[in-house]
Protein backbone atom coordinates (compact mmCIF):
# COMPACT_ATOMS: atom_id res chain seq x y z
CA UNK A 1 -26.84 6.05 -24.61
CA UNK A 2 -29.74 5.70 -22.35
CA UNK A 3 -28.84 1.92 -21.44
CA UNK A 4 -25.39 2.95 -20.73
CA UNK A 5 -26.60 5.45 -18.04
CA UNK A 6 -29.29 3.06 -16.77
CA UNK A 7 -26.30 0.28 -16.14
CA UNK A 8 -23.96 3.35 -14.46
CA UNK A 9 -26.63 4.29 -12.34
CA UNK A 10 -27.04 1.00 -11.15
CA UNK A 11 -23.22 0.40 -10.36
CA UNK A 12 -23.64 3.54 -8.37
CA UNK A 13 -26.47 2.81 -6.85
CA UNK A 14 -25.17 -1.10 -6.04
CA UNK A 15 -21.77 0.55 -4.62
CA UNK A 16 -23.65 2.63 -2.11
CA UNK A 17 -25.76 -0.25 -0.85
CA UNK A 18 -22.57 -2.61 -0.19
CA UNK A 19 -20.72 0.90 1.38
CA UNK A 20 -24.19 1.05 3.77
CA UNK A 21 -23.81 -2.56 4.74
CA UNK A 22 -20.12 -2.47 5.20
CA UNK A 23 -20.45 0.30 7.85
CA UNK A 24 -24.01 -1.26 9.59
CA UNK A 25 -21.76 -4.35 10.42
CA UNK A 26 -18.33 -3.22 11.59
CA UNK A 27 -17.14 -3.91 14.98
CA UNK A 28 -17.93 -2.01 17.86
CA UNK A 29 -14.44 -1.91 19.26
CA UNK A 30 -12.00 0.60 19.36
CA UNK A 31 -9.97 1.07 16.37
CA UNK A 32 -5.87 2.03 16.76
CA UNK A 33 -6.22 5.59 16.88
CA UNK A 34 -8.65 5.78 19.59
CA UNK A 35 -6.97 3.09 21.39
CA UNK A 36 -3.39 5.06 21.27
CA UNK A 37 -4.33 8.60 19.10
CA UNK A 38 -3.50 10.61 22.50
CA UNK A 39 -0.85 8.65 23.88
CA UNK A 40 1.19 8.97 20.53
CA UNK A 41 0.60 12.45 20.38
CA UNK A 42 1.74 12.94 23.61
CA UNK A 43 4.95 11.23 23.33
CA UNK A 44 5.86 12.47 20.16
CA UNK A 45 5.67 16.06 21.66
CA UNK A 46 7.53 15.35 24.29
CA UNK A 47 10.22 13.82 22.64
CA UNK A 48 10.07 17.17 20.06
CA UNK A 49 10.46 18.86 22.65
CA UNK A 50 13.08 17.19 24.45
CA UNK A 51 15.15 16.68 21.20
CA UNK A 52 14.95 20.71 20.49
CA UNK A 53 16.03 21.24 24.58
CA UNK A 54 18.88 19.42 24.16
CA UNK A 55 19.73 21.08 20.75
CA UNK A 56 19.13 24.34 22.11
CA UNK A 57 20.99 23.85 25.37
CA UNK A 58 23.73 21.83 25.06
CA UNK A 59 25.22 21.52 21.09
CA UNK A 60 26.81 24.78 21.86
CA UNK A 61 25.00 26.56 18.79
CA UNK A 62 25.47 30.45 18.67
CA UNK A 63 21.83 31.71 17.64
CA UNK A 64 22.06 34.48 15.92
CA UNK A 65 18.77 35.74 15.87
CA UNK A 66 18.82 39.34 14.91
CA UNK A 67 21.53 40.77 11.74
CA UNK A 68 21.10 43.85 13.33
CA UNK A 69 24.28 45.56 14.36
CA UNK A 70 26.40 42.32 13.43
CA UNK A 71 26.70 42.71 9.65
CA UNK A 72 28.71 46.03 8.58
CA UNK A 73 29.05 46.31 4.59
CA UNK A 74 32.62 45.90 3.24
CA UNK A 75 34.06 48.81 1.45
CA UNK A 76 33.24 49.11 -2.49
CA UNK A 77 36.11 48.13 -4.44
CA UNK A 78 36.51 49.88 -7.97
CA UNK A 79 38.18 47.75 -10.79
């Protein structure tokens, strides 16, 4: 069992010294999302919100937002 663990250990250990390496040599450059991270979130609450103006405004939707006082129970018929 001992050997097993030993040769584990050592995967481990190997994976975390090519993870180390990978990340001491990346580029320096921007990646996408801090190149356009803002700008798409931006747009894609403003054309949310557009979308939902238009909805709201001009689909002619009644918005019932309250059942109060608009639903009366129907008499109880007995069979």
């Amino acid at each position: 069992m001992f050997p097993l663990a030993k040769t584990a250990m050592n995967f481990t250990a190997r994976g975390i010294r090519q993870a180390a390496v990978r990340q001491c040599h990346h580029e320096a450059g921007p990646n996408f999302h801090q190149k356009y991270g803002n700008m798409l979130l931006v747009s894609g609450i403003l054309f949310c919100g557009g979308v939902w103006t238009y909805v709201a405004t001009q689909t002619g939707i009644t918005w019932n937002l309250s059942p109060v006082g608009k639903i009366t129970p129907k008499e109880w018929k007995e069979e």
